[in-house]
N, C-alpha and C. Protein backbone atom coordinates (compact mmCIF):
# COMPACT_ATOMS: atom_id res chain seq x y z
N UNK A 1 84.96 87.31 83.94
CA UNK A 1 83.76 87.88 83.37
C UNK A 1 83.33 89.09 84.20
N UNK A 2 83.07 90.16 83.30
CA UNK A 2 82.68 91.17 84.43
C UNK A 2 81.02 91.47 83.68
N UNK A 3 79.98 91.76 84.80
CA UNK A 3 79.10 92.63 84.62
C UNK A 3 79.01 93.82 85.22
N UNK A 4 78.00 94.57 84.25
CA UNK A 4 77.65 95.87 84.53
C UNK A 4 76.32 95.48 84.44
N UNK A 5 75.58 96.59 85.50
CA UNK A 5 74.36 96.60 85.37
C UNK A 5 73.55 97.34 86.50
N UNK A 6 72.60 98.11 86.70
CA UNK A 6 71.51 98.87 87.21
C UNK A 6 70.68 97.72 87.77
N UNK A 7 70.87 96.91 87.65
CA UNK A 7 69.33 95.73 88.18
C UNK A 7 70.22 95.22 88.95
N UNK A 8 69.55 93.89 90.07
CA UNK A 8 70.20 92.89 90.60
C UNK A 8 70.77 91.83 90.27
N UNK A 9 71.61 91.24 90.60
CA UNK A 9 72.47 89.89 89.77
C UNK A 9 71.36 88.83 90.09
N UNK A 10 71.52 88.13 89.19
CA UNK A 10 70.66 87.11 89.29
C UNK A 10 71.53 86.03 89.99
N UNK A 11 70.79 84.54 90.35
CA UNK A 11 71.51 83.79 90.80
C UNK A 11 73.04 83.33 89.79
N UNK A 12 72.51 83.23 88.36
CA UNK A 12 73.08 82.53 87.43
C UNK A 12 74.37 83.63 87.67
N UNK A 13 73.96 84.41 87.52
CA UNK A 13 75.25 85.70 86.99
C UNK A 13 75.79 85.78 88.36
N UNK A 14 75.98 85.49 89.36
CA UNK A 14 76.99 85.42 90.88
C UNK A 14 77.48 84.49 90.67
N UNK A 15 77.18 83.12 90.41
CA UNK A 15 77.69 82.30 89.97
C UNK A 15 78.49 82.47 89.16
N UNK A 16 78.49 83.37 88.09
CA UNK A 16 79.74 83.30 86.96
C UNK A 16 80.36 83.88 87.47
N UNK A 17 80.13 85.06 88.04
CA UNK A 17 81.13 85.90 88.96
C UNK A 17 81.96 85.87 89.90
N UNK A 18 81.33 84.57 90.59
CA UNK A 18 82.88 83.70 91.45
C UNK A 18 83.40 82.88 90.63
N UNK A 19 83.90 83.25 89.59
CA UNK A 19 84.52 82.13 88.91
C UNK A 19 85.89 83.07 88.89
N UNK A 20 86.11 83.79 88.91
CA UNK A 20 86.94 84.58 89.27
C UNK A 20 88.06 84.23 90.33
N UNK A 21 87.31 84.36 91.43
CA UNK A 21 88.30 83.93 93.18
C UNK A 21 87.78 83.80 93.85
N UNK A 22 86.29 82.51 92.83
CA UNK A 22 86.30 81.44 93.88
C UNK A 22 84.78 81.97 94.67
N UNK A 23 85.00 82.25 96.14
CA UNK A 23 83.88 82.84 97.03
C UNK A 23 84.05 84.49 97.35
N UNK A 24 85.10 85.29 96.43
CA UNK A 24 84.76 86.31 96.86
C UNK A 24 84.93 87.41 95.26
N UNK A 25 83.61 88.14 95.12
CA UNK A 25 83.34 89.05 93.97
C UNK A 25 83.98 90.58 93.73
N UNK A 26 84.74 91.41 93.23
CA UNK A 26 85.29 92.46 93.40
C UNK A 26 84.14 93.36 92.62
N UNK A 27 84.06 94.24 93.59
CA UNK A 27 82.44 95.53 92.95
C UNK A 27 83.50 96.94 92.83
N UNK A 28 82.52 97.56 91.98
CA UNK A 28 82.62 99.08 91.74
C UNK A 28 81.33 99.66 91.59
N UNK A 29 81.07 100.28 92.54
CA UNK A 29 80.08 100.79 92.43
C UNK A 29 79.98 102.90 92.02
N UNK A 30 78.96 102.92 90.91
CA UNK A 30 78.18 104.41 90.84
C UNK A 30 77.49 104.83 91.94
N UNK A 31 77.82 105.38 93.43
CA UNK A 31 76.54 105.79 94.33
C UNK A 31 76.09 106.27 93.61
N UNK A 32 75.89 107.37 92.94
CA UNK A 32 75.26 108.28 92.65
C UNK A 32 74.07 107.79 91.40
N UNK A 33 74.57 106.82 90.25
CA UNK A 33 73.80 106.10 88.99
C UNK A 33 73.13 105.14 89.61
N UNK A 34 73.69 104.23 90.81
CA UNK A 34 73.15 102.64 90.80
C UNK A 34 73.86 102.56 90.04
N UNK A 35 74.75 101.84 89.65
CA UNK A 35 75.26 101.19 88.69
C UNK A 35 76.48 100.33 89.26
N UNK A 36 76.59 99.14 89.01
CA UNK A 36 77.75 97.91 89.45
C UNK A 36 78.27 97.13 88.50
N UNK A 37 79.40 97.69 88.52
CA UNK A 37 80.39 96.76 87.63
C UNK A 37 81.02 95.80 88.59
N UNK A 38 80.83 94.21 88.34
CA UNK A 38 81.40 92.92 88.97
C UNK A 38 82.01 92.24 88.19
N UNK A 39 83.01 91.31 89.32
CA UNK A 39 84.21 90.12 88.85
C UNK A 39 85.08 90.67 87.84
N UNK A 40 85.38 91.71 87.91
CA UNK A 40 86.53 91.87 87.33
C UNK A 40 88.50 91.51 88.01
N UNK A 41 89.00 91.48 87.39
CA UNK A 41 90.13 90.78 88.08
C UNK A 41 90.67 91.73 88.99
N UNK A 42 90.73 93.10 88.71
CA UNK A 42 91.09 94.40 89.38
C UNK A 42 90.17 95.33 89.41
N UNK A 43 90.11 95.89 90.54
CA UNK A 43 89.14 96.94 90.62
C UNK A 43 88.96 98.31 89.58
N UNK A 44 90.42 98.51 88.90
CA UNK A 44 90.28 99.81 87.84
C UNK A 44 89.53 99.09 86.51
N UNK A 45 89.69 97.68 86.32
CA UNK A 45 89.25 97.56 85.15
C UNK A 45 87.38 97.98 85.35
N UNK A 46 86.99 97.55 86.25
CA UNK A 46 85.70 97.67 86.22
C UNK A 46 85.20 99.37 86.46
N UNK A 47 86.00 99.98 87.05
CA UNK A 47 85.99 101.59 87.14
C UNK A 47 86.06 102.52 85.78
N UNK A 48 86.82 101.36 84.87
CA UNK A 48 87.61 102.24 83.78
C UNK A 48 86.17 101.98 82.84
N UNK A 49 85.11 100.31 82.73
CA UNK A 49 84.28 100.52 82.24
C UNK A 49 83.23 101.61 82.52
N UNK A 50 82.73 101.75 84.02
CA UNK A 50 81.66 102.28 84.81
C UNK A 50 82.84 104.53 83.89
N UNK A 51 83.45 104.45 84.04
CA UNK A 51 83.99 105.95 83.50
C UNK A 51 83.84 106.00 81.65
N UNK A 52 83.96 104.83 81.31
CA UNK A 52 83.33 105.05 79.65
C UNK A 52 81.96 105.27 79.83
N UNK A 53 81.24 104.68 80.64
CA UNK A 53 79.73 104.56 80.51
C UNK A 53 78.96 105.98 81.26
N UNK A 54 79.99 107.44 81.47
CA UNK A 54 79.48 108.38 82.26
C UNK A 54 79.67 108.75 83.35
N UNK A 55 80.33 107.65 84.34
CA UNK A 55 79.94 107.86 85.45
C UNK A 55 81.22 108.84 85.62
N UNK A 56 80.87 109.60 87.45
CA UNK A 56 82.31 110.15 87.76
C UNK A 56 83.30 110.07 88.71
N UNK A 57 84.32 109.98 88.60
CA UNK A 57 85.27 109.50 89.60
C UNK A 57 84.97 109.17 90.98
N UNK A 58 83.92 111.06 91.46
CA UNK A 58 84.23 111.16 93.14
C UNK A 58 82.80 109.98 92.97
N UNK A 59 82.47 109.47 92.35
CA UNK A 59 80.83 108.46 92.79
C UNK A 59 81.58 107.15 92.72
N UNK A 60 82.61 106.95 92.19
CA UNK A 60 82.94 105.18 91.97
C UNK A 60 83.59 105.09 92.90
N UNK A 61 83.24 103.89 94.06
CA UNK A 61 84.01 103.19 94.87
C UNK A 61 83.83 101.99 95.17
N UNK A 62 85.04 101.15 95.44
CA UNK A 62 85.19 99.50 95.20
C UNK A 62 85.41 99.11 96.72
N UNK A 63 85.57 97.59 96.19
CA UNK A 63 84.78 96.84 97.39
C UNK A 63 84.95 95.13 97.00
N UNK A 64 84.21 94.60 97.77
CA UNK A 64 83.76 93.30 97.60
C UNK A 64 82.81 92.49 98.21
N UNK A 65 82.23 91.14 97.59
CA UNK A 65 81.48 90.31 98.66
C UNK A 65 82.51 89.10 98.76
N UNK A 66 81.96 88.85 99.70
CA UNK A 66 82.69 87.31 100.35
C UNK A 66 81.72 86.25 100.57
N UNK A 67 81.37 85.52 99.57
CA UNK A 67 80.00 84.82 99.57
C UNK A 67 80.14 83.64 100.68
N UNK A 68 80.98 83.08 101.01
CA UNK A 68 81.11 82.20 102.43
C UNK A 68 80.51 82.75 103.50
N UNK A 69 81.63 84.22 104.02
CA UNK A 69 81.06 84.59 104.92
C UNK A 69 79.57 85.77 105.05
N UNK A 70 79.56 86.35 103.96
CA UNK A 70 78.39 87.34 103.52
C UNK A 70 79.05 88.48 103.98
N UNK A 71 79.93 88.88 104.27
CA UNK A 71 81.02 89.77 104.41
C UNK A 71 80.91 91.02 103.11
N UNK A 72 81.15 92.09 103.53
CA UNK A 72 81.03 93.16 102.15
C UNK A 72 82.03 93.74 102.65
N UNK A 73 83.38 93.79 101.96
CA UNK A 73 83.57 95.20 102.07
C UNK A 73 84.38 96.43 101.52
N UNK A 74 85.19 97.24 101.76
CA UNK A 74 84.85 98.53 100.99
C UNK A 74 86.44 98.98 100.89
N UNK A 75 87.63 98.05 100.23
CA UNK A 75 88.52 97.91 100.49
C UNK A 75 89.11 98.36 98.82
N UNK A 76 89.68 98.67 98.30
CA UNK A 76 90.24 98.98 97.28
C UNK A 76 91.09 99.90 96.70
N UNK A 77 92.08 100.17 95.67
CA UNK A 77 93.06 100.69 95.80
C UNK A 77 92.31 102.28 95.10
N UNK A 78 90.91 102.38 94.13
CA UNK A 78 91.03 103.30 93.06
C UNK A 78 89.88 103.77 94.71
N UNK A 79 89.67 103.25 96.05
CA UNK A 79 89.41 104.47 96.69
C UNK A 79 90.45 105.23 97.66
N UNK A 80 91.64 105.84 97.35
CA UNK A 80 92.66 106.03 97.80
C UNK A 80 92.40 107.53 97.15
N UNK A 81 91.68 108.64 97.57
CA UNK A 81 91.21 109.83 97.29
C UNK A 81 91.83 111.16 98.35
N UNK A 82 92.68 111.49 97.93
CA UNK A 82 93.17 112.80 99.42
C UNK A 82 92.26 113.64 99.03
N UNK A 83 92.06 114.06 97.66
CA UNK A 83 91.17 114.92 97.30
C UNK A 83 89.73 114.99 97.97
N UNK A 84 89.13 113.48 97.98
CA UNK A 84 88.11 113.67 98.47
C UNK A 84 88.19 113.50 100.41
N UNK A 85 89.43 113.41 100.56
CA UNK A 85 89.80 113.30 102.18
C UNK A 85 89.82 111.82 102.96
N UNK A 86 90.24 110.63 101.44
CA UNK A 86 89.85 109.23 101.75
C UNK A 86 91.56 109.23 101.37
N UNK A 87 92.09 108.91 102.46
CA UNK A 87 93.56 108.59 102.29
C UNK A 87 94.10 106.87 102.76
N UNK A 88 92.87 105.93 102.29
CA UNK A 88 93.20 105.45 102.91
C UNK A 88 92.49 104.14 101.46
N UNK A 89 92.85 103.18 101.19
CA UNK A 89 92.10 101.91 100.67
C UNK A 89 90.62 101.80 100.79
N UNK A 90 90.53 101.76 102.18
CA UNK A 90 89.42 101.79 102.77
C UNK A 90 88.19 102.58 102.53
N UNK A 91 86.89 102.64 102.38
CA UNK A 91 86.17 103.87 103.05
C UNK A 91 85.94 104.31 104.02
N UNK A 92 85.96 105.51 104.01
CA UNK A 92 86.74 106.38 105.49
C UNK A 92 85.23 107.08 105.88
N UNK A 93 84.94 107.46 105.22
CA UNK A 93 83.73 108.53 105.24
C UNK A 93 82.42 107.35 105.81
N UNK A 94 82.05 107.34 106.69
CA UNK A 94 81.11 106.89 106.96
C UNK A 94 79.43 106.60 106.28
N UNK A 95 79.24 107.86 106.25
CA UNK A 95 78.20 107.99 104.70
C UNK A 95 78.09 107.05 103.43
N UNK A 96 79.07 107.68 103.15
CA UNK A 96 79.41 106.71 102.17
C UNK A 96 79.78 105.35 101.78
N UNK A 97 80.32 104.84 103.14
CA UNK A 97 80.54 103.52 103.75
C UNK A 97 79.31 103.16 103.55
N UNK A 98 77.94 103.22 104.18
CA UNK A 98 76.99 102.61 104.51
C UNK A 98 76.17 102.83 102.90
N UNK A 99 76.40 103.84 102.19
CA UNK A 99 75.62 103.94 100.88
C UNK A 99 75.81 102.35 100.15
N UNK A 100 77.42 102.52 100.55
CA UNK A 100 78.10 101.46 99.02
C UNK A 100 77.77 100.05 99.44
N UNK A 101 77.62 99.91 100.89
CA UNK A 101 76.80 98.70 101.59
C UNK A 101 75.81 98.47 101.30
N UNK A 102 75.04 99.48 101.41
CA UNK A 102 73.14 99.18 101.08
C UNK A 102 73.24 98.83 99.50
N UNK A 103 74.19 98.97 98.19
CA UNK A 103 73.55 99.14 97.28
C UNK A 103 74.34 97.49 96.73
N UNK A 104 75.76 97.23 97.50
CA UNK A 104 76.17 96.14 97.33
C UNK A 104 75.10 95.01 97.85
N UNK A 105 73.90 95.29 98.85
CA UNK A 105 73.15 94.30 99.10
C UNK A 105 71.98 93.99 98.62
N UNK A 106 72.04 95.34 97.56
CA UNK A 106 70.80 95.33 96.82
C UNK A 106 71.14 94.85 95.73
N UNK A 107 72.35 94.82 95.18
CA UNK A 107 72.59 94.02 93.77
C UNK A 107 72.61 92.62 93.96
N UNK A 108 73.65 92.23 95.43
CA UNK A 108 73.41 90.76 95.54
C UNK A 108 72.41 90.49 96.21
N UNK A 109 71.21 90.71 96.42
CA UNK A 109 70.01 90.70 97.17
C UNK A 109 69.91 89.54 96.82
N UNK A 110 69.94 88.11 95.59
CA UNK A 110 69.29 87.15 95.16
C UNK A 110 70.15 86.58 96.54
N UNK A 111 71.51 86.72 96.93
CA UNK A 111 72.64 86.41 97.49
C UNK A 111 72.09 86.41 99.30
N UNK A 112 71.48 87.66 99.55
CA UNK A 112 71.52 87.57 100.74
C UNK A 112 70.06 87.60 101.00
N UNK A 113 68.97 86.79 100.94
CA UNK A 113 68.02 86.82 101.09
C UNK A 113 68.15 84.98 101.73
């Protein structure tokens, strides 16, 4: 099950969202919209929705939570960008590292409170 959405997940909807793998959620996030597409099985599927819905490439970057450990992080293949100077899975850029953090904790906020 994947959601999209501008607001925070509710308890119910994290819950459906580890139904997926369990204790850990795969994100894509819009820095730039707010916007989070979750639990999708692969990270492009949820990119490929968040790119019908407007958004643009250099703003979507993926990730995950790890609801055991409360772990976030910023690991995925569609951020593999030379263009944008991210040659790596990872987020490289620091900035941006900490954006996609703050907004992953604001969606699961029901999560980490």
């Amino acid at each position: 099950m994947v959601i999209t959405q501008k607001t925070p997940y509710s308890e119910k909807q994290i819950e459906q969202l580890s139904k997926q793998f369990g204790s850990y959620i795969k994100t894509v996030i819009d820095l730039e919209k707010k916007i989070c597409s979750a639990g999708a099985d692969r990270h492009f599927e949820s990119e490929e929705i968040l790119l019908k819905q407007g958004s643009k490439q250099n703003d979507l970057w993926g990730g995950g939570v790890d609801l055991e450990t409360k772990d976030i992080d910023a690991n995925s293949m569609i951020n593999i960008r030379p263009q944008q100077n991210n040659r790596s899975n990872e987020i490289q850029e620091p900035g941006i590292r900490q954006t996609f953090e703050a907004l992953t904790k604001y969606f699961f906020q029901n999560f980490y409170e």
